[in-house]
N, C-alpha and C. Protein backbone atom coordinates (compact mmCIF):
# COMPACT_ATOMS: atom_id res chain seq x y z
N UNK A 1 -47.57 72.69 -87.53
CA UNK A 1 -47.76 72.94 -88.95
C UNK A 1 -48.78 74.05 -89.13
N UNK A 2 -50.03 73.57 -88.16
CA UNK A 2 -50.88 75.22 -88.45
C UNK A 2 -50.43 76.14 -87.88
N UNK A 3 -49.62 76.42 -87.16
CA UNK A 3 -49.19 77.74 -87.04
C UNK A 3 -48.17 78.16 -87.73
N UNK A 4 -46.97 77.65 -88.39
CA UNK A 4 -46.61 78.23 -89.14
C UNK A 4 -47.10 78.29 -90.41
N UNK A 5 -48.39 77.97 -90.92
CA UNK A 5 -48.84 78.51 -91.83
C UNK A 5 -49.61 79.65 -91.87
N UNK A 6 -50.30 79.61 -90.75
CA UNK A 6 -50.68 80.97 -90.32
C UNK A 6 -49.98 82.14 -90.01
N UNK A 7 -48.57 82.05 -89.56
CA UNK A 7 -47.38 83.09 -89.55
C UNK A 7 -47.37 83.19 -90.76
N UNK A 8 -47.45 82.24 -91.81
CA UNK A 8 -46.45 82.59 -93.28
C UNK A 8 -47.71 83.45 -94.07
N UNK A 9 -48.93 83.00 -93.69
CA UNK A 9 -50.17 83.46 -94.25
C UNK A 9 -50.11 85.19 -93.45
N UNK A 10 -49.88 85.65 -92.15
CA UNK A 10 -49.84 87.20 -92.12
C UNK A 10 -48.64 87.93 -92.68
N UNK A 11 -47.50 87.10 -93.26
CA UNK A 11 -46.27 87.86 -92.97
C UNK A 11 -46.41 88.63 -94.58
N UNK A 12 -46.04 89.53 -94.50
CA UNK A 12 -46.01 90.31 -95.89
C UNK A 12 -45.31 89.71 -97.04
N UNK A 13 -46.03 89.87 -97.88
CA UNK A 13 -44.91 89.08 -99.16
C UNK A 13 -44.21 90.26 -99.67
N UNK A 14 -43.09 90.04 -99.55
CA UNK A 14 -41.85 91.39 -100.05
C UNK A 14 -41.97 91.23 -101.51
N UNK A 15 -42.60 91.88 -102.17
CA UNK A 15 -43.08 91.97 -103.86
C UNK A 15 -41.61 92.26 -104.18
N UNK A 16 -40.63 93.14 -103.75
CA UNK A 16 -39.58 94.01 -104.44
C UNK A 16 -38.58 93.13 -104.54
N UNK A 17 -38.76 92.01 -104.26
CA UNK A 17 -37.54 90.68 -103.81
C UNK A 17 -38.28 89.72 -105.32
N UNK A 18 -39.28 89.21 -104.42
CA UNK A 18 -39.75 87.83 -105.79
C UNK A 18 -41.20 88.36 -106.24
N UNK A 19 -41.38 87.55 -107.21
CA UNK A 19 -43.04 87.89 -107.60
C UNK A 19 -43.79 86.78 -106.75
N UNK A 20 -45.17 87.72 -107.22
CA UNK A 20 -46.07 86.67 -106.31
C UNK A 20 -46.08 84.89 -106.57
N UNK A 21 -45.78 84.75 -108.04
CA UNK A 21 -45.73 83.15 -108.01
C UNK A 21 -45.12 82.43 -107.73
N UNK A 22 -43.70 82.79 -108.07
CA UNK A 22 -42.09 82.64 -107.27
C UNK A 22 -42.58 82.53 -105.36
N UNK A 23 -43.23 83.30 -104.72
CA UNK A 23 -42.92 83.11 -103.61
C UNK A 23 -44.30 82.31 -103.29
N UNK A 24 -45.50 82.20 -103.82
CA UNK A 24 -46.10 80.78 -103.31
C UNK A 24 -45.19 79.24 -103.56
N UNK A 25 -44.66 79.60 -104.89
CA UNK A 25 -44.17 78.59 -105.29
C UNK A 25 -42.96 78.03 -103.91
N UNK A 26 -42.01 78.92 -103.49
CA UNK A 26 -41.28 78.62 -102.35
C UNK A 26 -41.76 78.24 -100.87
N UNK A 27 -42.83 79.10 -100.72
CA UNK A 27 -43.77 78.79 -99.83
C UNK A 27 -44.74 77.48 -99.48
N UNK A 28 -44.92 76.97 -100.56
CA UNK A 28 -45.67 75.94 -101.21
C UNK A 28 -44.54 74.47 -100.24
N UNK A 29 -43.00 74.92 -100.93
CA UNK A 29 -41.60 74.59 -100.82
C UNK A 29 -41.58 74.11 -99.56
N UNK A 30 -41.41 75.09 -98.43
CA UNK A 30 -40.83 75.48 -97.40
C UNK A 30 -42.51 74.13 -96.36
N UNK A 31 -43.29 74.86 -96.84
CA UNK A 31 -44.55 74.02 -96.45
C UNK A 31 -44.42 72.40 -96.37
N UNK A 32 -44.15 72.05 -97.41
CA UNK A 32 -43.86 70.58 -97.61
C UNK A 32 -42.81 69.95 -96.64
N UNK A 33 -41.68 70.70 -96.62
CA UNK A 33 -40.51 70.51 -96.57
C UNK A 33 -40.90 70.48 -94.50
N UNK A 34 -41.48 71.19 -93.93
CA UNK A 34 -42.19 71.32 -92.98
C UNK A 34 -43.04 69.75 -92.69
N UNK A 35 -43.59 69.48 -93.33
CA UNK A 35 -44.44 68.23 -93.18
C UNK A 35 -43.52 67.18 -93.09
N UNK A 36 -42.69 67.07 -94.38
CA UNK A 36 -41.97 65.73 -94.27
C UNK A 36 -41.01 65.77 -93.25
N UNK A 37 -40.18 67.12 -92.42
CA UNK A 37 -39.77 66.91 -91.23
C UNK A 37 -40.80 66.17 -90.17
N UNK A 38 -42.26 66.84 -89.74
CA UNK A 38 -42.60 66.05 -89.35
C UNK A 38 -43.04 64.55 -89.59
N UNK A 39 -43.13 64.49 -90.73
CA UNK A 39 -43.10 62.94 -90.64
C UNK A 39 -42.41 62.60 -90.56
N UNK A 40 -41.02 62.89 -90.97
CA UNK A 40 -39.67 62.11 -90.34
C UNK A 40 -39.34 61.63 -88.81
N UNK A 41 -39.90 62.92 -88.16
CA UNK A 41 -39.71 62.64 -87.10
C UNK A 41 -40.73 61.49 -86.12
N UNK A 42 -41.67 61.82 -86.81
CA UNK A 42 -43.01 60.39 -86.39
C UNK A 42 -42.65 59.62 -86.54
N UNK A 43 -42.12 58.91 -87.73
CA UNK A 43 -41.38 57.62 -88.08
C UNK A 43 -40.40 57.00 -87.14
N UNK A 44 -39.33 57.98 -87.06
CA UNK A 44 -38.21 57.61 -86.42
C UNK A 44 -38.65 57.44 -84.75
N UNK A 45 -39.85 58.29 -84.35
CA UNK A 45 -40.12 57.98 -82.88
C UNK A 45 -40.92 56.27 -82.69
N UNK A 46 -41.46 56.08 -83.71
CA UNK A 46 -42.31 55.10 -84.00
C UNK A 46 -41.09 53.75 -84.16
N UNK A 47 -40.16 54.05 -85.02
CA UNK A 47 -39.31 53.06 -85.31
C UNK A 47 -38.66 52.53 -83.79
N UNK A 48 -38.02 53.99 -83.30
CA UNK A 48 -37.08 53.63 -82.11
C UNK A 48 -37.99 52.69 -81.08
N UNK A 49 -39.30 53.27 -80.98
CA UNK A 49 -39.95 52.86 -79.83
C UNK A 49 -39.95 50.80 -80.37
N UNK A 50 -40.47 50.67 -81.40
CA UNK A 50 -40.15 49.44 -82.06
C UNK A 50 -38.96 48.31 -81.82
N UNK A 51 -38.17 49.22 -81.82
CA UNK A 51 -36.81 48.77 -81.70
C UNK A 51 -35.99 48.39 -79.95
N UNK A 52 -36.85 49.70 -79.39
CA UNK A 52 -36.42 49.10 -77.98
C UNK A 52 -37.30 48.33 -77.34
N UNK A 53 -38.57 48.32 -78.13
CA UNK A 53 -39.28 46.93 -77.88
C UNK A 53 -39.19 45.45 -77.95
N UNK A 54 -38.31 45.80 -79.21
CA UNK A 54 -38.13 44.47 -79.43
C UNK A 54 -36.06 43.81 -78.55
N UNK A 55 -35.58 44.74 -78.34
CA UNK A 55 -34.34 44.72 -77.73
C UNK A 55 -34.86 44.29 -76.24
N UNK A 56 -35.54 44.89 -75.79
CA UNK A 56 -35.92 44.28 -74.39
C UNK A 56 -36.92 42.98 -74.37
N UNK A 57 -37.35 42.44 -75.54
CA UNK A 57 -37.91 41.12 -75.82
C UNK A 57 -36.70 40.02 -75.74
N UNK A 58 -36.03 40.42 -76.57
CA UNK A 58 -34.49 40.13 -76.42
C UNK A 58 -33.58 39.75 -75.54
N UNK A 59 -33.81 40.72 -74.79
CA UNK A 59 -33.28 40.77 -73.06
C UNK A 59 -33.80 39.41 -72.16
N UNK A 60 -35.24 39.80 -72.62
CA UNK A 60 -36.29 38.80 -71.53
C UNK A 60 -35.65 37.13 -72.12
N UNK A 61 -35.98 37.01 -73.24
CA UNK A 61 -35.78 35.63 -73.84
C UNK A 61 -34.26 35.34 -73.19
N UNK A 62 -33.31 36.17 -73.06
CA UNK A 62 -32.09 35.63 -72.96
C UNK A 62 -31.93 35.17 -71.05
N UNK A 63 -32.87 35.92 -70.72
CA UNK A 63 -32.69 35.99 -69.19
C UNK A 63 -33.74 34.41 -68.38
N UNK A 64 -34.69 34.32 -69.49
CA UNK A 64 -36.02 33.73 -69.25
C UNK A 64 -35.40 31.99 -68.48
N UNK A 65 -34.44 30.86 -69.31
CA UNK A 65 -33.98 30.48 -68.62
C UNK A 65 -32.78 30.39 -67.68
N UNK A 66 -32.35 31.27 -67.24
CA UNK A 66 -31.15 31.58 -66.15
C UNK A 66 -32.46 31.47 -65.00
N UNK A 67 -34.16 31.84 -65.36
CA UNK A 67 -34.77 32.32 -64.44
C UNK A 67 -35.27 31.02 -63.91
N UNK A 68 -35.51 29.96 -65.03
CA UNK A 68 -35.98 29.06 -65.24
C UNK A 68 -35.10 27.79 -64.23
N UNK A 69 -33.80 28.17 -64.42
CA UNK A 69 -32.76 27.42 -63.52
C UNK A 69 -32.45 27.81 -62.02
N UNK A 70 -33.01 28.90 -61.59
CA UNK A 70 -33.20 29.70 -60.20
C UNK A 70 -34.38 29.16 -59.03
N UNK A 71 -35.56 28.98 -60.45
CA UNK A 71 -36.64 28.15 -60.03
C UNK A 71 -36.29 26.68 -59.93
N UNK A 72 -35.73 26.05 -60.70
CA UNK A 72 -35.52 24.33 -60.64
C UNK A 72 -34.41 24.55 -59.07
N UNK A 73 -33.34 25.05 -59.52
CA UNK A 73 -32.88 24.97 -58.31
C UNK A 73 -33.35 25.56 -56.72
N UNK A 74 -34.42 26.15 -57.20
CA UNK A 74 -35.21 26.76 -55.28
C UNK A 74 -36.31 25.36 -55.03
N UNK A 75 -36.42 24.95 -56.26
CA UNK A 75 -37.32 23.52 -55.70
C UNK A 75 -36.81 22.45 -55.65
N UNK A 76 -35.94 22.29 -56.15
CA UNK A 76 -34.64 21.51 -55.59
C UNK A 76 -34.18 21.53 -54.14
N UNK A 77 -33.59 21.94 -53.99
CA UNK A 77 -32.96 22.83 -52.52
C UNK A 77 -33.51 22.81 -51.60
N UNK A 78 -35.10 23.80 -51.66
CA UNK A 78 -35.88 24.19 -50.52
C UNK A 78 -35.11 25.68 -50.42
N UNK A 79 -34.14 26.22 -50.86
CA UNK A 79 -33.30 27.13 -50.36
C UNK A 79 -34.40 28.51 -50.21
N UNK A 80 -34.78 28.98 -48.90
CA UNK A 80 -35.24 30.39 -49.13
C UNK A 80 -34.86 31.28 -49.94
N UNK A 81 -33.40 31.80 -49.81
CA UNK A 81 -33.07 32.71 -50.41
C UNK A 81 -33.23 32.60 -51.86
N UNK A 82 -32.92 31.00 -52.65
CA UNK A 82 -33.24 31.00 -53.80
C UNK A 82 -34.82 31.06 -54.00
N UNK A 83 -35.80 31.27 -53.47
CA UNK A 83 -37.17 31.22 -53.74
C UNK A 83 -37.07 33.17 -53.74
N UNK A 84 -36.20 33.49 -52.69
CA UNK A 84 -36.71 35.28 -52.30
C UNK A 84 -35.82 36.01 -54.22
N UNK A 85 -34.89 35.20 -54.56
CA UNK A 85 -34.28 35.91 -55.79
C UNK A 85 -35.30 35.75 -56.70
N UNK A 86 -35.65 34.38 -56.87
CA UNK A 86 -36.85 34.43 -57.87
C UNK A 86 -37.88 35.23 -57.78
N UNK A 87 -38.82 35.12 -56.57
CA UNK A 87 -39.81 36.42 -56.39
C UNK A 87 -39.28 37.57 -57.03
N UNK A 88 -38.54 37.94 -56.52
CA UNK A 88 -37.70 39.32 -56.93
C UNK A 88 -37.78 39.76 -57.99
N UNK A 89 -37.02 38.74 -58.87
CA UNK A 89 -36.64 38.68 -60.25
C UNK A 89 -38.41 38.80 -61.25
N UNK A 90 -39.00 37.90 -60.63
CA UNK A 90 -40.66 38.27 -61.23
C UNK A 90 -40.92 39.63 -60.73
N UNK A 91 -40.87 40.12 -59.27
CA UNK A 91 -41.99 41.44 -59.51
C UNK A 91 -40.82 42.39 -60.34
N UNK A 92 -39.83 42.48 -60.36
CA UNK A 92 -38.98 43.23 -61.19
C UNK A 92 -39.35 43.39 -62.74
N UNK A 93 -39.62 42.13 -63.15
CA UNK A 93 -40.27 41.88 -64.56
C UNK A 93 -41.17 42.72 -64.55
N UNK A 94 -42.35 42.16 -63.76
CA UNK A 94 -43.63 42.89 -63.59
C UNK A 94 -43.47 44.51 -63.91
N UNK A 95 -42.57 44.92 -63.22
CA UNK A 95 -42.78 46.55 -62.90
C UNK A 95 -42.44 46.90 -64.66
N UNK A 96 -42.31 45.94 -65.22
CA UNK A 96 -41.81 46.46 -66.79
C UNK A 96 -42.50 45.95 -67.98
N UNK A 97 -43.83 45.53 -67.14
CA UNK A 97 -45.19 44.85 -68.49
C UNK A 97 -44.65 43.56 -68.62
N UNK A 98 -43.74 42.56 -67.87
CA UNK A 98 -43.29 41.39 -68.11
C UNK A 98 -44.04 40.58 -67.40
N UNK A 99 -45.16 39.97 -67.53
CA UNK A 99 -45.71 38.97 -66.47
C UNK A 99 -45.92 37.54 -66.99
N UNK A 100 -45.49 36.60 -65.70
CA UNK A 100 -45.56 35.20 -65.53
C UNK A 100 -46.80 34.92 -65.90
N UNK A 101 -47.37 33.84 -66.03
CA UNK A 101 -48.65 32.97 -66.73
C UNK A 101 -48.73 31.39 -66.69
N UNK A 102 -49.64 30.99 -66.43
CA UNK A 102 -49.15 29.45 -66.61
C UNK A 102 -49.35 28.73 -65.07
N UNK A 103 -50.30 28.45 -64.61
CA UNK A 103 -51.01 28.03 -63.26
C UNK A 103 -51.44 26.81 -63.35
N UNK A 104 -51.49 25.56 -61.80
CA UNK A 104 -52.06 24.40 -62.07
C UNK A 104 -53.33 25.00 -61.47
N UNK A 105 -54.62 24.14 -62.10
CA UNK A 105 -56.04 24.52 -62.23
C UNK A 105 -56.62 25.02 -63.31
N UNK A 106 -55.41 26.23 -64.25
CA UNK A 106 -56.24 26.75 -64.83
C UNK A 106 -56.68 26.27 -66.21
N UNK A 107 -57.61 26.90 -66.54
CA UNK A 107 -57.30 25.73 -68.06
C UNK A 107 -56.76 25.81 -69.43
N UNK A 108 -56.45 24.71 -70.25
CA UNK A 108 -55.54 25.01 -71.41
C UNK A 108 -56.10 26.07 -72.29
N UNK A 109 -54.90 26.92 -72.47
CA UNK A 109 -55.40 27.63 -73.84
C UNK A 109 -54.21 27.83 -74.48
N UNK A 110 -54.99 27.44 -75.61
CA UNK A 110 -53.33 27.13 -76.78
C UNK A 110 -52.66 28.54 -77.22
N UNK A 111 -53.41 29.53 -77.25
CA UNK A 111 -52.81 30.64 -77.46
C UNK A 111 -51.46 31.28 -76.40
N UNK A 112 -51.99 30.38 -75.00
CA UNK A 112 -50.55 30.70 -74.47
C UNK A 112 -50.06 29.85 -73.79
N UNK A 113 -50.22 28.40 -73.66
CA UNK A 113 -49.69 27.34 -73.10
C UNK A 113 -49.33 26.05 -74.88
N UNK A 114 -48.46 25.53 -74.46
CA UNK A 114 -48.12 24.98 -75.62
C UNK A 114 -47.57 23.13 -74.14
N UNK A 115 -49.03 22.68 -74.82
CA UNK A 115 -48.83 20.83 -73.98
C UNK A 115 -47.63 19.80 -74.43
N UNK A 116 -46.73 19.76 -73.44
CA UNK A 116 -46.00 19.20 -73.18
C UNK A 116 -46.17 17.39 -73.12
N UNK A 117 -47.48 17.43 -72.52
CA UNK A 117 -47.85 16.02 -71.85
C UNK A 117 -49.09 16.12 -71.65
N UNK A 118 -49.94 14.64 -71.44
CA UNK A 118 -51.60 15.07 -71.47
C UNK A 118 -50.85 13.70 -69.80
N UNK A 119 -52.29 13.47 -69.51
CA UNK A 119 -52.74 12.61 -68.16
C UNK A 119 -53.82 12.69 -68.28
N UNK A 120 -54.69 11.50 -67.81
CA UNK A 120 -56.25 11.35 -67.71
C UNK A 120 -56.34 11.30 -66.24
N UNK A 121 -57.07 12.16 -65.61
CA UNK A 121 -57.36 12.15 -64.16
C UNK A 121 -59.07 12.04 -63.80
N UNK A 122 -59.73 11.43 -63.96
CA UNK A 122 -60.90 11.71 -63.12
C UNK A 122 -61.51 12.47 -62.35
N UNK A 123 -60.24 12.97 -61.00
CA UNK A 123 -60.82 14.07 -60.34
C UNK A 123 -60.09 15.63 -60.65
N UNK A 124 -60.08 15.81 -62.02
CA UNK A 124 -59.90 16.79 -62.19
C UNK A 124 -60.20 17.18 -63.38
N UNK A 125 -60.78 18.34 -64.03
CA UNK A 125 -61.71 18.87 -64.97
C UNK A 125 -60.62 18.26 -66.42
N UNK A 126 -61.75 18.23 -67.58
CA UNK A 126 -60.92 18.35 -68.64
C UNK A 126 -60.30 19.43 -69.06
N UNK A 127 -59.26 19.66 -69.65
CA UNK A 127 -58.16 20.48 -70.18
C UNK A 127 -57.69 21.36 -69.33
N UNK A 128 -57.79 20.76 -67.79
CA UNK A 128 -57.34 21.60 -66.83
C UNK A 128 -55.75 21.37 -66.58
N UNK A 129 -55.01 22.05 -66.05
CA UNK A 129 -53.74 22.33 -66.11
C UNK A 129 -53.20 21.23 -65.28
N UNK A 130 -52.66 20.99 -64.84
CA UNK A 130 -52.19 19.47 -63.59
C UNK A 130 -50.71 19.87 -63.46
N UNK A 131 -49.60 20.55 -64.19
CA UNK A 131 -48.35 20.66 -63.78
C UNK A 131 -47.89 21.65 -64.71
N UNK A 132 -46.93 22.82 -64.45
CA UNK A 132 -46.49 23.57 -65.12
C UNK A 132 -45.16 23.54 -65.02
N UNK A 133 -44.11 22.60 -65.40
CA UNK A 133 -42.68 22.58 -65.84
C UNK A 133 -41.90 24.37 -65.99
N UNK A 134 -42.65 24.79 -66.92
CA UNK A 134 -42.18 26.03 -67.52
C UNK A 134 -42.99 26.97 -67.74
N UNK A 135 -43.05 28.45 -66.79
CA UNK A 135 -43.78 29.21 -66.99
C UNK A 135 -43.96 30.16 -68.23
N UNK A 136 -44.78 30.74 -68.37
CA UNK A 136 -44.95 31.34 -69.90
C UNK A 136 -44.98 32.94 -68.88
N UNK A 137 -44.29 33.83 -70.41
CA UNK A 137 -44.64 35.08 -70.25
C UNK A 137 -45.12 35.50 -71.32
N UNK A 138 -45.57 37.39 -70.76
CA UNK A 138 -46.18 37.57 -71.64
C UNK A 138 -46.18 39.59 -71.53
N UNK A 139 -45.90 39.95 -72.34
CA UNK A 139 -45.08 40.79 -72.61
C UNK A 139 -46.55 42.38 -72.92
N UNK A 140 -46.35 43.52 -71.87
CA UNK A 140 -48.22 44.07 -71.69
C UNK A 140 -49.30 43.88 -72.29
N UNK A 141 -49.20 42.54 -71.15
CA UNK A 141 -50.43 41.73 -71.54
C UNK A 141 -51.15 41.65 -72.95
N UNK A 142 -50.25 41.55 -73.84
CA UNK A 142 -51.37 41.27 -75.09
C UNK A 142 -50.31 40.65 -75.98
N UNK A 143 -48.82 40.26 -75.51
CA UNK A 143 -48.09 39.72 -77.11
C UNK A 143 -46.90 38.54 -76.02
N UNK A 144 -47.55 37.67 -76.33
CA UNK A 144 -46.93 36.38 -75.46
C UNK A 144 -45.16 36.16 -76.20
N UNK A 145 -44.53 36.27 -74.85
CA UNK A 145 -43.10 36.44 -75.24
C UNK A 145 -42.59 34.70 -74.96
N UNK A 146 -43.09 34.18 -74.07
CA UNK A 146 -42.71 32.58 -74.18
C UNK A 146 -43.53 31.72 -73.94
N UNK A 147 -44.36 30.10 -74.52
CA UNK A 147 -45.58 29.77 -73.95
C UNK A 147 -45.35 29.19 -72.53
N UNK A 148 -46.02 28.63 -72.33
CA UNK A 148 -46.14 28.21 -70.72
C UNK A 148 -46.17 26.39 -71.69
N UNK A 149 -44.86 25.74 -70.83
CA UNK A 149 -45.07 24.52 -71.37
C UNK A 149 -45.93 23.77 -69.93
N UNK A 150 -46.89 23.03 -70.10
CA UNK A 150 -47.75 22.23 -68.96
C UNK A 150 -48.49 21.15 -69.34
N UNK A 151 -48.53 20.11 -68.57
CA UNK A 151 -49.36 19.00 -68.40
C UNK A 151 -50.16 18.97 -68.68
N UNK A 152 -51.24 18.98 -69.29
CA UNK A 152 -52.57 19.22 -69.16
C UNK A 152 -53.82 17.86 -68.95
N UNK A 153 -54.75 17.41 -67.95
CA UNK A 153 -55.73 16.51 -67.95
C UNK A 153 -56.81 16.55 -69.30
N UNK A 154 -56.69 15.03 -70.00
CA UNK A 154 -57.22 15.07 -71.03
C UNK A 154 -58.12 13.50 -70.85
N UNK A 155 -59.62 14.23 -70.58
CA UNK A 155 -60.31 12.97 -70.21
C UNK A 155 -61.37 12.35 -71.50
N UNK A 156 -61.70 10.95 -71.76
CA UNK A 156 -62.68 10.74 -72.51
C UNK A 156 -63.30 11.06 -72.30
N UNK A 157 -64.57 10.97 -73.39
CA UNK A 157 -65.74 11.54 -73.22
C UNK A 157 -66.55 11.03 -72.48
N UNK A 158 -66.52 9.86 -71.98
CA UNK A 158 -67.16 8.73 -71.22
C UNK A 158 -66.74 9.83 -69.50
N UNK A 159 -65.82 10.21 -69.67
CA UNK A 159 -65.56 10.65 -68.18
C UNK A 159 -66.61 12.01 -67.27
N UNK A 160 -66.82 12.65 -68.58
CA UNK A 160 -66.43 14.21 -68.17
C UNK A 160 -67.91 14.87 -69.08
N UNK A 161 -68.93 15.74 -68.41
CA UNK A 161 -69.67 16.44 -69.24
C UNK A 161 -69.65 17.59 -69.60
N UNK A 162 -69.55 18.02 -71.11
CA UNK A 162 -69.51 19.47 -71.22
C UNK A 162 -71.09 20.75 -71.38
């Protein structure tokens, strides 16, 4: 935009064609008309990027349990090869801002685990994780695409000091 205003600002105004107000006035025109291309085009890069964001959210959710049934069945089984597809299938995610979440030990947080089941354990911390059924993802790292459903140890207060 600043440079073609600076072209339009040296280029001679042809007096013998329009008058001087006539051609700010077009100029003025042509200027605008300049801007709202670029904003058109900001928008629409902004939109698309939006859009294939959310299409590959899409993707993930639809794929998430086929992935979910790869895992039940490799712990089922014991089957190597079904444990080597799953790996796979995660660092593949990975390489695309898609990462797994959802660990026994770690502890609950509701923002990305959603409790399934509580248990009172003694030897193990309060709101600590104890079983993860269903892993959670979470989509570059900052916008959780599925929670992590898990167990979580939920002790009285009599048990446990904070």
């Amino acid at each position: 935009m600043k440079k073609e205003k600076e072209l339009i600002e040296k280029t001679p105004i042809p007096t013998e064609c329009v008058s001087k107000e006539k051609y700010d006035e077009l100029n003025d025109k042509y200027l605008r008309s300049v801007a709202d291309y670029q904003n058109l085009k900001r928008r629409t890069e902004l939109d698309n990027s939006r859009l294939f964001k959310e299409m590959k959210k899409r993707f993930i959710n639809d794929l998430l349990p086929i992935l979910d049934d790869i895992r039940l069945a490799a712990e089922t089984t014991q089957e190597e090869g079904l444990f080597a597809i799953y790996r796979k299938t995660i660092q593949m995610l990975a390489k695309h801002g898609i990462y797994q979440f959802g660990a026994e030990g770690e502890q609950f947080d509701d923002n990305r685990h959603n409790a399934i089941m509580t248990e009172s354990n003694p030897n193990y911390a309060h709101n600590e994780i104890l079983k993860v059924p269903k892993y959670g993802y979470i989509f570059n790292e900052e916008e959780v695409i599925r929670y992590a459903d898990v167990i979580v140890n939920i002790l009285k207060e009599e048990e446990y000091e904070e």
